[in-house]
C-alpha atoms as a PDB file:
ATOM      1  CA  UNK A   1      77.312  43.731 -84.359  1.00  0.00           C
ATOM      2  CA  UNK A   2      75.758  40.549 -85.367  1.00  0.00           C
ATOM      3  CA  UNK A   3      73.974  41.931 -88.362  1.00  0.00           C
ATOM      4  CA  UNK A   4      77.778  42.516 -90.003  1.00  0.00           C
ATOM      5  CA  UNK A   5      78.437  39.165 -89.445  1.00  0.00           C
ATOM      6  CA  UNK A   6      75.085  37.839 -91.427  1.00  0.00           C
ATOM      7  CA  UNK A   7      75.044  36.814 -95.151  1.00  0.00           C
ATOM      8  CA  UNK A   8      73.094  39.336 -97.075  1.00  0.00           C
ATOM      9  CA  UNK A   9      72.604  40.297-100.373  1.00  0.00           C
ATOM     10  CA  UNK A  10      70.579  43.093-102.236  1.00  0.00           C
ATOM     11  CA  UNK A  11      66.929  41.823-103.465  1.00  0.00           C
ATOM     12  CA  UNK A  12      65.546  44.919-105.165  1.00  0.00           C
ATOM     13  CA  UNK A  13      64.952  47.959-103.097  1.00  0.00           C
ATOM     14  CA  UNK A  14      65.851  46.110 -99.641  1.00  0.00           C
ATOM     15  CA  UNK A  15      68.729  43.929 -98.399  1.00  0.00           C
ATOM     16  CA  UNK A  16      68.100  40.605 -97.260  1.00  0.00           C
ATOM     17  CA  UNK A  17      69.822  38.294 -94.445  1.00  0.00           C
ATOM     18  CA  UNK A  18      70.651  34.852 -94.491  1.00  0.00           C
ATOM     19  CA  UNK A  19      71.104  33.306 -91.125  1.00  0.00           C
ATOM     20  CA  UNK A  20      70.044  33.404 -87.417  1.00  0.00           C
ATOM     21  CA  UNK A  21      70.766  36.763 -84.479  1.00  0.00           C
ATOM     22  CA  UNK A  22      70.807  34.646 -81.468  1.00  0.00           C
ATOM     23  CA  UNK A  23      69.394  37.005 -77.992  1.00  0.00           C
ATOM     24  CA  UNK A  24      71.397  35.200 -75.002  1.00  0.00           C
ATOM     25  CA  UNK A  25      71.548  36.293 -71.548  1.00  0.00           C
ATOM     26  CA  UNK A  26      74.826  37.469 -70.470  1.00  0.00           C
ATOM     27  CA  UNK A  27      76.581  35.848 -67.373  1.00  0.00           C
ATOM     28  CA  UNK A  28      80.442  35.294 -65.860  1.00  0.00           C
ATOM     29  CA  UNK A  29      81.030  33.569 -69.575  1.00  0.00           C
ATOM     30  CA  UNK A  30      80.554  36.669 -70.997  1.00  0.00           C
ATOM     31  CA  UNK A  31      84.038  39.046 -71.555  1.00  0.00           C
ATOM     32  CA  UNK A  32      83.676  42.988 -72.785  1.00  0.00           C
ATOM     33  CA  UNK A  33      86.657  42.719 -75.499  1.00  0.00           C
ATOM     34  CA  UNK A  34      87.095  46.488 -75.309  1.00  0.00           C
ATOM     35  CA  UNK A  35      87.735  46.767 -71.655  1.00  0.00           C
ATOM     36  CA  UNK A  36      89.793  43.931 -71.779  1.00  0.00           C
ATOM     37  CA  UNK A  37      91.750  44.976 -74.007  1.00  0.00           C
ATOM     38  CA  UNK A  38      91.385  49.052 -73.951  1.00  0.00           C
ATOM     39  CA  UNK A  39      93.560  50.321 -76.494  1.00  0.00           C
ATOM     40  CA  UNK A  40      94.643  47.392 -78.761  1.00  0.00           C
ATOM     41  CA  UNK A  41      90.806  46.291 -79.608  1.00  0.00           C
ATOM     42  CA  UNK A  42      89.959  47.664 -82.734  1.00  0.00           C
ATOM     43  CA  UNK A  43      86.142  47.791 -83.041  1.00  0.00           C
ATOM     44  CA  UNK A  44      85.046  49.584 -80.069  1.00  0.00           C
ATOM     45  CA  UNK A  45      81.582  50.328 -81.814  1.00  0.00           C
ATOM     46  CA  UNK A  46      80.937  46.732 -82.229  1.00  0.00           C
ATOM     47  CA  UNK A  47      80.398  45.965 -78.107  1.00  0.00           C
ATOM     48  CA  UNK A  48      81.987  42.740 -78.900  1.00  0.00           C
ATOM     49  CA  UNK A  49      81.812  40.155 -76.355  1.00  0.00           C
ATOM     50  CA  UNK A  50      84.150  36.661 -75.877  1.00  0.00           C
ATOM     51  CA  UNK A  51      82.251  33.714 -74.387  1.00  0.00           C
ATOM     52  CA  UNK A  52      84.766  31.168 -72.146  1.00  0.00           C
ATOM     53  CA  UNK A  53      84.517  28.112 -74.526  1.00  0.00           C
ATOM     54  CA  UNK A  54      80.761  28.306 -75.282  1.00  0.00           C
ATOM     55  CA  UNK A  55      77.414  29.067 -74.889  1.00  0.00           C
ATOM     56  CA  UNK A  56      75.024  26.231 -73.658  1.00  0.00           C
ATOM     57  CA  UNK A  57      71.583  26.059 -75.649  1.00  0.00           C
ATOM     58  CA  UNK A  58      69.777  26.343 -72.287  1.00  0.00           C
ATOM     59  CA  UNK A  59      71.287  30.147 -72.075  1.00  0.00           C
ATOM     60  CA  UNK A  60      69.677  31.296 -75.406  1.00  0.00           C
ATOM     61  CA  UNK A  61      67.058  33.533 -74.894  1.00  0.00           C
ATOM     62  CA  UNK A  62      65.654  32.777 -78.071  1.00  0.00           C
ATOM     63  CA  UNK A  63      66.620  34.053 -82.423  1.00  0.00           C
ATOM     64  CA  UNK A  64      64.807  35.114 -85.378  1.00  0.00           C
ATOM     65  CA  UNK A  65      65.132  33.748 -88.610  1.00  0.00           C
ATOM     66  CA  UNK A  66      66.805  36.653 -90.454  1.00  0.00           C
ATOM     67  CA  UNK A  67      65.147  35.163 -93.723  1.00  0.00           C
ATOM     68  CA  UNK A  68      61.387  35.606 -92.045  1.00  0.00           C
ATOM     69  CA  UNK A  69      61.882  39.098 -90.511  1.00  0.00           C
ATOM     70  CA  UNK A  70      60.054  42.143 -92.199  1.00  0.00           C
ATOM     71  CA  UNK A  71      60.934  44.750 -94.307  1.00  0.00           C
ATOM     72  CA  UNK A  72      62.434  47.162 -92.261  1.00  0.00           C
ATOM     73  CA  UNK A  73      64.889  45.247 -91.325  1.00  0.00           C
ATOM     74  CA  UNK A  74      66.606  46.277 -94.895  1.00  0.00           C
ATOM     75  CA  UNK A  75      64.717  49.710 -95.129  1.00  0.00           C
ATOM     76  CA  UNK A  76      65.401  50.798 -91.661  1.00  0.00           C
ATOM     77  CA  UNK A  77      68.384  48.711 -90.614  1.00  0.00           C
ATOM     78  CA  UNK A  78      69.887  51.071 -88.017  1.00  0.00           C
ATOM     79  CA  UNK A  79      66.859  52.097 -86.010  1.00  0.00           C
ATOM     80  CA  UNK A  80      66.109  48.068 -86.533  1.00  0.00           C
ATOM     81  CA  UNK A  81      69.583  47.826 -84.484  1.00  0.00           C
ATOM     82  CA  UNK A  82      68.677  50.484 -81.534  1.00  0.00           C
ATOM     83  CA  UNK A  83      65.176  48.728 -80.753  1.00  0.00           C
ATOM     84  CA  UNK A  84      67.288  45.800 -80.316  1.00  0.00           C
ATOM     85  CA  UNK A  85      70.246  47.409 -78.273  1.00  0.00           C
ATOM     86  CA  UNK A  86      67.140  48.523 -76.281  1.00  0.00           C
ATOM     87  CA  UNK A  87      66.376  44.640 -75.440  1.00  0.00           C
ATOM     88  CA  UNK A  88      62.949  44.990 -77.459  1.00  0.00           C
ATOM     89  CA  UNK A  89      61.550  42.515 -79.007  1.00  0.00           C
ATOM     90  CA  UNK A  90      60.330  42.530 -82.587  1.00  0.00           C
ATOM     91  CA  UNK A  91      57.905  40.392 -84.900  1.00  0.00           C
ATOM     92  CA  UNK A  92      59.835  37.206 -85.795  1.00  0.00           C
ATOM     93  CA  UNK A  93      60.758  36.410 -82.145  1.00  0.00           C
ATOM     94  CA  UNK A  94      61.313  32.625 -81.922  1.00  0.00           C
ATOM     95  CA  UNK A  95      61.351  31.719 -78.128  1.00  0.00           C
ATOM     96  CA  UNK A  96      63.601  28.975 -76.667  1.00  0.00           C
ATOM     97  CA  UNK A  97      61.511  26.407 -75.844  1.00  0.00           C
ATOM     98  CA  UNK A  98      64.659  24.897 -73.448  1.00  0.00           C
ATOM     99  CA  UNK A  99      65.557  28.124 -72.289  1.00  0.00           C
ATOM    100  CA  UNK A 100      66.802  28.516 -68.160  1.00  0.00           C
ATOM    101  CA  UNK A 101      65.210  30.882 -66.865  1.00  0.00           C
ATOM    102  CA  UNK A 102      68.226  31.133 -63.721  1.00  0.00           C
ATOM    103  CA  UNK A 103      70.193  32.568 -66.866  1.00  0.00           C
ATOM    104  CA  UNK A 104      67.935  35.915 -65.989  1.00  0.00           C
ATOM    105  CA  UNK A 105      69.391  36.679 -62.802  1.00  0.00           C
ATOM    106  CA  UNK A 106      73.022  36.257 -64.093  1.00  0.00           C
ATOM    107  CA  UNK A 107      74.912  39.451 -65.619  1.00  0.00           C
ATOM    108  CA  UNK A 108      78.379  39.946 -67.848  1.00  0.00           C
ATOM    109  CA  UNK A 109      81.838  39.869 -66.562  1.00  0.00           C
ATOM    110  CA  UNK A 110      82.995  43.116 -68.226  1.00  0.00           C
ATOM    111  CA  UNK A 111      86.444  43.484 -68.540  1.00  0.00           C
ATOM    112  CA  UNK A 112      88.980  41.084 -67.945  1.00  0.00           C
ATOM    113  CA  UNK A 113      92.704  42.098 -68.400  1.00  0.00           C
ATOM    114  CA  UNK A 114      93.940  38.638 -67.083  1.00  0.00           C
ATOM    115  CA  UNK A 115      92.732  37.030 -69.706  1.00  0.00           C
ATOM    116  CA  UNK A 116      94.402  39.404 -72.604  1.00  0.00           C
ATOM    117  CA  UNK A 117      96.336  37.174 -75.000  1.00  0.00           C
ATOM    118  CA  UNK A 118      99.123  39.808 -75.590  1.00  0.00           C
ATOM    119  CA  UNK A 119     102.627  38.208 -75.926  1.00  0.00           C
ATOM    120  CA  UNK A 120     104.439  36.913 -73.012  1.00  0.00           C
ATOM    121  CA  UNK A 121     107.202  39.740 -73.917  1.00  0.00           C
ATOM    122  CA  UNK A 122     104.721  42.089 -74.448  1.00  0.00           C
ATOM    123  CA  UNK A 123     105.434  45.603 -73.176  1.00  0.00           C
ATOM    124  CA  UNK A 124     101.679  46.299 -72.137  1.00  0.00           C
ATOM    125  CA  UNK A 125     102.174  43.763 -69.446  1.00  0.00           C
ATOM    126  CA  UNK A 126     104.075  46.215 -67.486  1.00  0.00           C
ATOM    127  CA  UNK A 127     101.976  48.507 -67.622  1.00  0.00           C
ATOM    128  CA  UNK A 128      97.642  49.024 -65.954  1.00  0.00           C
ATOM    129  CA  UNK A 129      96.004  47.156 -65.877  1.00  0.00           C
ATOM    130  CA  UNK A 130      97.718  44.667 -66.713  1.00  0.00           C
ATOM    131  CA  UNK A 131     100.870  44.563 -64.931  1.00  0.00           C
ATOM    132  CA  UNK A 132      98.563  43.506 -62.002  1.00  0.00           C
ATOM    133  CA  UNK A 133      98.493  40.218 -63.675  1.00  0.00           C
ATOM    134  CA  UNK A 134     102.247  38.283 -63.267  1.00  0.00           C
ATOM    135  CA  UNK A 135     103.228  35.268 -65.252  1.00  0.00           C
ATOM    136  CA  UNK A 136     101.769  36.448 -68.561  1.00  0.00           C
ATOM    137  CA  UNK A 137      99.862  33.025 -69.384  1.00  0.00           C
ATOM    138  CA  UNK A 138      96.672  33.075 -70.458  1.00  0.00           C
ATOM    139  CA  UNK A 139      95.935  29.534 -70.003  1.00  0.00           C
ATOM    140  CA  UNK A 140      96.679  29.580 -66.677  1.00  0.00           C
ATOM    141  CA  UNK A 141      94.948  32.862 -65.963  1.00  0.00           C
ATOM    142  CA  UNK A 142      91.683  31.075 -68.022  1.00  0.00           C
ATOM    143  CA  UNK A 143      91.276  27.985 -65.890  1.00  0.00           C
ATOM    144  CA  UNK A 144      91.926  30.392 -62.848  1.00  0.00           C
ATOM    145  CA  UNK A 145      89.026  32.068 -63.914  1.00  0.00           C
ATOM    146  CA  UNK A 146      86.686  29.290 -64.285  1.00  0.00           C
ATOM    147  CA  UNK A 147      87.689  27.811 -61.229  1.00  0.00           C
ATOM    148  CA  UNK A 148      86.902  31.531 -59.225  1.00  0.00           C
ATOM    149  CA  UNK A 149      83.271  31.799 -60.928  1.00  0.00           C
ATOM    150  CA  UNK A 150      82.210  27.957 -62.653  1.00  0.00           C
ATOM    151  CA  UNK A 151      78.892  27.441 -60.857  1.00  0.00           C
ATOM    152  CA  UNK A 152      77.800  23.480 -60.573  1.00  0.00           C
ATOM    153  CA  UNK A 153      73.804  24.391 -60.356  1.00  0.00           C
ATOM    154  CA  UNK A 154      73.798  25.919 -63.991  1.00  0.00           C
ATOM    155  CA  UNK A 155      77.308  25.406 -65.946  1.00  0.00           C
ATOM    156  CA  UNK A 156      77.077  21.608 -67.128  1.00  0.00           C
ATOM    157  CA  UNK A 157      80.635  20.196 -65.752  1.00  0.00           C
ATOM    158  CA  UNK A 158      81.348  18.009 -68.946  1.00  0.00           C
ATOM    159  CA  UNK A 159      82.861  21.301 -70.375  1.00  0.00           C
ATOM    160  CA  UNK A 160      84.302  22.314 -67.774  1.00  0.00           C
ATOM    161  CA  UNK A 161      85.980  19.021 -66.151  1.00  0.00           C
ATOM    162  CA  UNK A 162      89.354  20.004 -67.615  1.00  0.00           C
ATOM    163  CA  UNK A 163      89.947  23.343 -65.376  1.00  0.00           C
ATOM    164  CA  UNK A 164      87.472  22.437 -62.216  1.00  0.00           C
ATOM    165  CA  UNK A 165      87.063  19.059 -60.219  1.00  0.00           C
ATOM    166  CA  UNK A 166      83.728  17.017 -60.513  1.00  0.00           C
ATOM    167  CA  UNK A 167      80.932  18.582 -58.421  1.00  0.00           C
ATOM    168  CA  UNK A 168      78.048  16.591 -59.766  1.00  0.00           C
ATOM    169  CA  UNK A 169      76.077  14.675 -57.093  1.00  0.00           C
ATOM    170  CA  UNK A 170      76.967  11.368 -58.534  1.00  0.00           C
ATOM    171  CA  UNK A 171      80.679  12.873 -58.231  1.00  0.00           C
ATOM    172  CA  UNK A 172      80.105  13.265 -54.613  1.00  0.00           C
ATOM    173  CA  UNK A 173      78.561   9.595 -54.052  1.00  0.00           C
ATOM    174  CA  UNK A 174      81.542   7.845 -55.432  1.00  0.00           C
ATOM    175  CA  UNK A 175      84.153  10.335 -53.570  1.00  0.00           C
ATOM    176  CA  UNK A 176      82.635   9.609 -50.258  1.00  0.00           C
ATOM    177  CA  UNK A 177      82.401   5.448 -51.267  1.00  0.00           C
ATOM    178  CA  UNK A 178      86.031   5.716 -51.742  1.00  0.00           C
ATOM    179  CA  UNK A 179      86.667   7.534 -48.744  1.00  0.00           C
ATOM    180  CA  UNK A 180      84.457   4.686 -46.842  1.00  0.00           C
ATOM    181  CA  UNK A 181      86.384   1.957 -48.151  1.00  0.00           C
ATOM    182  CA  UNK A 182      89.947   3.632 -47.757  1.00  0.00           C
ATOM    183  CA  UNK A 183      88.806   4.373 -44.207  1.00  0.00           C
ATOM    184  CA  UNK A 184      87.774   0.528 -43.445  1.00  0.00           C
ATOM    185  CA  UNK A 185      90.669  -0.912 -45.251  1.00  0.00           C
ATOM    186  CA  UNK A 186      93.276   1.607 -43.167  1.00  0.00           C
ATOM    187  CA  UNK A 187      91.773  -0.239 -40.057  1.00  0.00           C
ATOM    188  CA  UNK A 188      92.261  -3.884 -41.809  1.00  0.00           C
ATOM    189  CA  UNK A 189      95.628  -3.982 -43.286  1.00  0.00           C
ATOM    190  CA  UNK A 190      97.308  -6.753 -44.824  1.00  0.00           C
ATOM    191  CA  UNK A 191     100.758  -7.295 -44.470  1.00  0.00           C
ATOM    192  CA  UNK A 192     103.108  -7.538 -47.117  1.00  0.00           C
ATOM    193  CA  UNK A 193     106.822  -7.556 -46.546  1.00  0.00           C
ATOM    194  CA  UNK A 194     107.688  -4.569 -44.815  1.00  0.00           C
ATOM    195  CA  UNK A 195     103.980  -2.209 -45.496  1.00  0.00           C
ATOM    196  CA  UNK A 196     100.961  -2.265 -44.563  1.00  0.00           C
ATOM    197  CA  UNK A 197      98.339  -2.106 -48.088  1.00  0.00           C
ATOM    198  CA  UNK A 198      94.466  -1.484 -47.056  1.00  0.00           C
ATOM    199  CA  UNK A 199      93.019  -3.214 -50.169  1.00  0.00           C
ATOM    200  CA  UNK A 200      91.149  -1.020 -51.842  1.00  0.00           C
ATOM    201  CA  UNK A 201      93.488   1.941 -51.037  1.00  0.00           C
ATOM    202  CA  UNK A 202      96.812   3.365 -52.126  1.00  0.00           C
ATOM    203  CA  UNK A 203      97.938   4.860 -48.908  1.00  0.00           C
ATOM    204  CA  UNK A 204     101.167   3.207 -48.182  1.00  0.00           C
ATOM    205  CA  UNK A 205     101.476   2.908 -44.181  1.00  0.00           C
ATOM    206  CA  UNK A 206     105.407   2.276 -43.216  1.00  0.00           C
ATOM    207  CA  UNK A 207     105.706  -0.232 -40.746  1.00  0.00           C
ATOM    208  CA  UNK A 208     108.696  -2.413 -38.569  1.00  0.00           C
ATOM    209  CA  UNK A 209     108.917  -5.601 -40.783  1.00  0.00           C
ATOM    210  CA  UNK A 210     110.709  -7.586 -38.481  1.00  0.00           C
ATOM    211  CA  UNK A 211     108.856  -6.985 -35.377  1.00  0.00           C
ATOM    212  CA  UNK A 212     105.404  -7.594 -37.082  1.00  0.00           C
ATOM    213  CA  UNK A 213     106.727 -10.764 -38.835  1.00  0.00           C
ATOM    214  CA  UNK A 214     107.938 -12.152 -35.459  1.00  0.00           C
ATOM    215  CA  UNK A 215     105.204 -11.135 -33.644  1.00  0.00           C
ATOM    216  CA  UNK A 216     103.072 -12.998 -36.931  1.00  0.00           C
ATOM    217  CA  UNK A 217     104.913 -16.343 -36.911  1.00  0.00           C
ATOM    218  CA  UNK A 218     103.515 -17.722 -33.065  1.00  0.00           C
ATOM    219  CA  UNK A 219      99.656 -16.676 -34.763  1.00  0.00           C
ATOM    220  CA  UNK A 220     100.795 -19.320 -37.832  1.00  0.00           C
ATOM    221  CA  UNK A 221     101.648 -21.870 -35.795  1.00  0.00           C
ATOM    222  CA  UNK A 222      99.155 -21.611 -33.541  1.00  0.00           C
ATOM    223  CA  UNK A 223      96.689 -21.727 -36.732  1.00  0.00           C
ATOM    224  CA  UNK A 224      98.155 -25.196 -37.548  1.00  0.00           C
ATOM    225  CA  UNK A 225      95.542 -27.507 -37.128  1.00  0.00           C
ATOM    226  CA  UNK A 226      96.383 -29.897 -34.105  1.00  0.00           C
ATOM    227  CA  UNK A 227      95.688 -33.613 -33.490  1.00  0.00           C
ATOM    228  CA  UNK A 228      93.286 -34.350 -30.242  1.00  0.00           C
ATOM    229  CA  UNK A 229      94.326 -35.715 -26.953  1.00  0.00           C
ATOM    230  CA  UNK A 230      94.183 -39.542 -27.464  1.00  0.00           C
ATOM    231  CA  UNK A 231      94.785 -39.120 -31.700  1.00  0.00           C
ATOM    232  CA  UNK A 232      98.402 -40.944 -30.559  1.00  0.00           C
ATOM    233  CA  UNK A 233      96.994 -43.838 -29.163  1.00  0.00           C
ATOM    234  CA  UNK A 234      94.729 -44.501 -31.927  1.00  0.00           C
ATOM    235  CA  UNK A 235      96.631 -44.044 -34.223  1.00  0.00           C
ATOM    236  CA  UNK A 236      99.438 -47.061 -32.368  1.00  0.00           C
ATOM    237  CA  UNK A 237      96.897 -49.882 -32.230  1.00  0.00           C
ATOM    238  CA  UNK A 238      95.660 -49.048 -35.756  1.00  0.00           C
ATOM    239  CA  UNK A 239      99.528 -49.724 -36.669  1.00  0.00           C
ATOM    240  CA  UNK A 240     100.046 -52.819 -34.411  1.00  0.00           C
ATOM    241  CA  UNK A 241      96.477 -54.636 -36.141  1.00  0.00           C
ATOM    242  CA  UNK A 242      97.794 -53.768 -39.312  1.00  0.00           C
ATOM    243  CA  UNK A 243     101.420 -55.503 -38.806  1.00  0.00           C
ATOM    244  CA  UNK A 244      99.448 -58.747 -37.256  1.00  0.00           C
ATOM    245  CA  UNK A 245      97.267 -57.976 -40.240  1.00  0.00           C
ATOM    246  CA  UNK A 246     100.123 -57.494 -42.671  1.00  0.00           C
ATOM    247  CA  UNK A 247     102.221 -60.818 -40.362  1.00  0.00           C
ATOM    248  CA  UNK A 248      99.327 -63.340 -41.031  1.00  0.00           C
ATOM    249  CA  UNK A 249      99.562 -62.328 -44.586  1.00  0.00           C
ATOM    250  CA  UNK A 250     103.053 -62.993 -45.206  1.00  0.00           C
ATOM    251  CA  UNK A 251     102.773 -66.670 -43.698  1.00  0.00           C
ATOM    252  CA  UNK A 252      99.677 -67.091 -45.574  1.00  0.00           C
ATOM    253  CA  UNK A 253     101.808 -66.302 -48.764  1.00  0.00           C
ATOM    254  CA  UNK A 254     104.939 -68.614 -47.504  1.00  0.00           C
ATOM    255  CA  UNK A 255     102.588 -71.539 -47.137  1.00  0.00           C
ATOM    256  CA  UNK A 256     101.763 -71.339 -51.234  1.00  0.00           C
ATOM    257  CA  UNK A 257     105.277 -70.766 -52.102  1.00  0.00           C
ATOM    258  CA  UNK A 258     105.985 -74.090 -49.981  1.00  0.00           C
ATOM    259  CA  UNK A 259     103.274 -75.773 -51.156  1.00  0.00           C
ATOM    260  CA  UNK A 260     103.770 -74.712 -54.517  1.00  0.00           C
ATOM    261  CA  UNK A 261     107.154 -76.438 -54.398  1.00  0.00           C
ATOM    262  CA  UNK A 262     106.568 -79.539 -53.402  1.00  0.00           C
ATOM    263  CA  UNK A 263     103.894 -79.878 -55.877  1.00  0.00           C
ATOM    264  CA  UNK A 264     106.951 -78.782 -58.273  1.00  0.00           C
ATOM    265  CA  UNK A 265     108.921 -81.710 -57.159  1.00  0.00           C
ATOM    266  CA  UNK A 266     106.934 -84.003 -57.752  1.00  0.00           C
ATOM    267  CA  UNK A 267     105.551 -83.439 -60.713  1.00  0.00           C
ATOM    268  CA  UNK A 268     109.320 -82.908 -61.874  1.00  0.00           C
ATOM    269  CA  UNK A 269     109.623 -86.571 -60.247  1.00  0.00           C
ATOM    270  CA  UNK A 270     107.124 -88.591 -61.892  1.00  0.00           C
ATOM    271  CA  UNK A 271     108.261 -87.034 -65.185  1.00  0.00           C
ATOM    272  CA  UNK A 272     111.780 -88.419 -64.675  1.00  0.00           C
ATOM    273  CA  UNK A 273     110.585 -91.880 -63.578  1.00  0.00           C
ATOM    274  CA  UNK A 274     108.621 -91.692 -66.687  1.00  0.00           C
ATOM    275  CA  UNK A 275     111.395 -90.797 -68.828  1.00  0.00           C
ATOM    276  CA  UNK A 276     113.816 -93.984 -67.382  1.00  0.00           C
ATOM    277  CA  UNK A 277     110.900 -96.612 -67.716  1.00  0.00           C
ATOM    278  CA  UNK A 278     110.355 -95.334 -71.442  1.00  0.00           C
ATOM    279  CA  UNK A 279     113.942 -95.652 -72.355  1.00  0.00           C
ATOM    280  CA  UNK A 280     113.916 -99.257 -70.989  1.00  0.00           C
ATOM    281  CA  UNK A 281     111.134-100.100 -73.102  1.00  0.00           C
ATOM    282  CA  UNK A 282     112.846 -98.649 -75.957  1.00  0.00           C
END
């Protein structure tokens, strides 16, 4: 079938291809069109298969480059085609270098009516072997699928991450972290109005607000820091040496005022004697 599919045009006597025919080794990826679809599949002599998404490199078996092959690949084009339906392998056989060799072991789905993309109103879905199928979605009936046969050893999970949950070892590391530090915050929870949060965790654990809060408030006040035994007394003669303190400094400050004063008095004395002895003069 891939041959119809290649560019090719007539160079004298022989036709030549443009383009690659790709040997890959079938697996659960692999679905037989014509026993999927029986009837309605036009092309049965094609043995057309539909890979799920893709093909990884690592699955190709190797190619040849239909510009390198020989000769009777245009001269003897269908006996070309039977030696290859065969699985033999003819000159021009370019090995995969990166090629899996678990890929070996692995074999074709065949048919799969599930995955028939016939309208939802479709009468064929009432009838084998389809009508063993309900809900008529193919989406839904794909990730099914890949969920019932993805393998984590071989299928790389980056494609398939949308329909199946993360099996990858690193995956696995973080999930069971979490699960750690869920399980060690559950057992130190922090209260916060009337729930219990584990930080680090959104499991919400209901609790009696008012009970925990009264039981709570004695632990606060006990936390207060408290003043020793003979703090009191210490702290009354520091006050009584610092009113003497604060006494002697007051009377200190009187004795200025007063003394201040009189100086005042008589200076403003002598200046009024002076004044009356001028004027006399005068």
């Amino acid at each position: 079938m891939a041959l119809e599919f290649a560019d090719e045009f007539e160079r004298g006597p022989n036709y030549v291809w443009f383009g690659y025919l790709y040997k890959i080794a079938a697996d659960w990826k692999m679905i037989d069109l014509e026993d999927s679809l029986k009837h309605r599949y036009r092309g049965a002599h094609r043995k057309e298969q539909s890979a799920v998404i893709g093909i990884p490199f690592e699955q190709i078996i190797g190619w040849y480059d239909l510009r390198k092959v020989g000769p009777e690949w245009g001269k003897n084009t269908a006996s070309v085609t039977e030696r290859l339906k065969k699985g033999e392998t003819l000159d021009g056989f370019v090995n995969n270098e990166h090629f899996d060799p678990r890929y070996l072991k692995t074999r074709g789905a065949g048919g799969k009516p599930q995955l028939a993309g016939f309208h939802p109103d479709d009468d064929l879905w009432n009838s084998e072997p389809w009508n063993k199928f309900p809900g008529h979605s193919a989406p839904e009936a794909l990730k099914k699928y890949i969920q019932e046969n993805y393998d984590p050893e071989i299928d790389d999970e980056r494609i398939w991450k949308w329909a199946v949950e993360p099996q990858s070892q690193e995956a696995d590391r973080m999930a069971n972290m979490e699960a750690q530090v869920a399980n060690k915050a559950a057992k130190t929870p922090k209260l916060m109005g009337a729930a219990f949060y584990g930080p680090g965790t959104s499991t919400l654990q209901i609790a009696a607000p008012r009970r925990e809060l009264a039981e709570t408030q004695p632990m606060m006040e006990a936390k207060k820091p408290q003043p020793p035994p003979d703090t009191g007394r210490k702290m009354k003669m520091s006050n009584d040496k610092q009113s003497q303190q604060d006494k002697k400094h007051s009377q200190s400050k009187a004795k200025q005022r007063a003394k201040h004063g009189q100086s005042t008095i008589k200076r403003s004395h002598w200046k009024s004697q002076l004044f009356t002895w001028l004027k006399k003069q005068s």
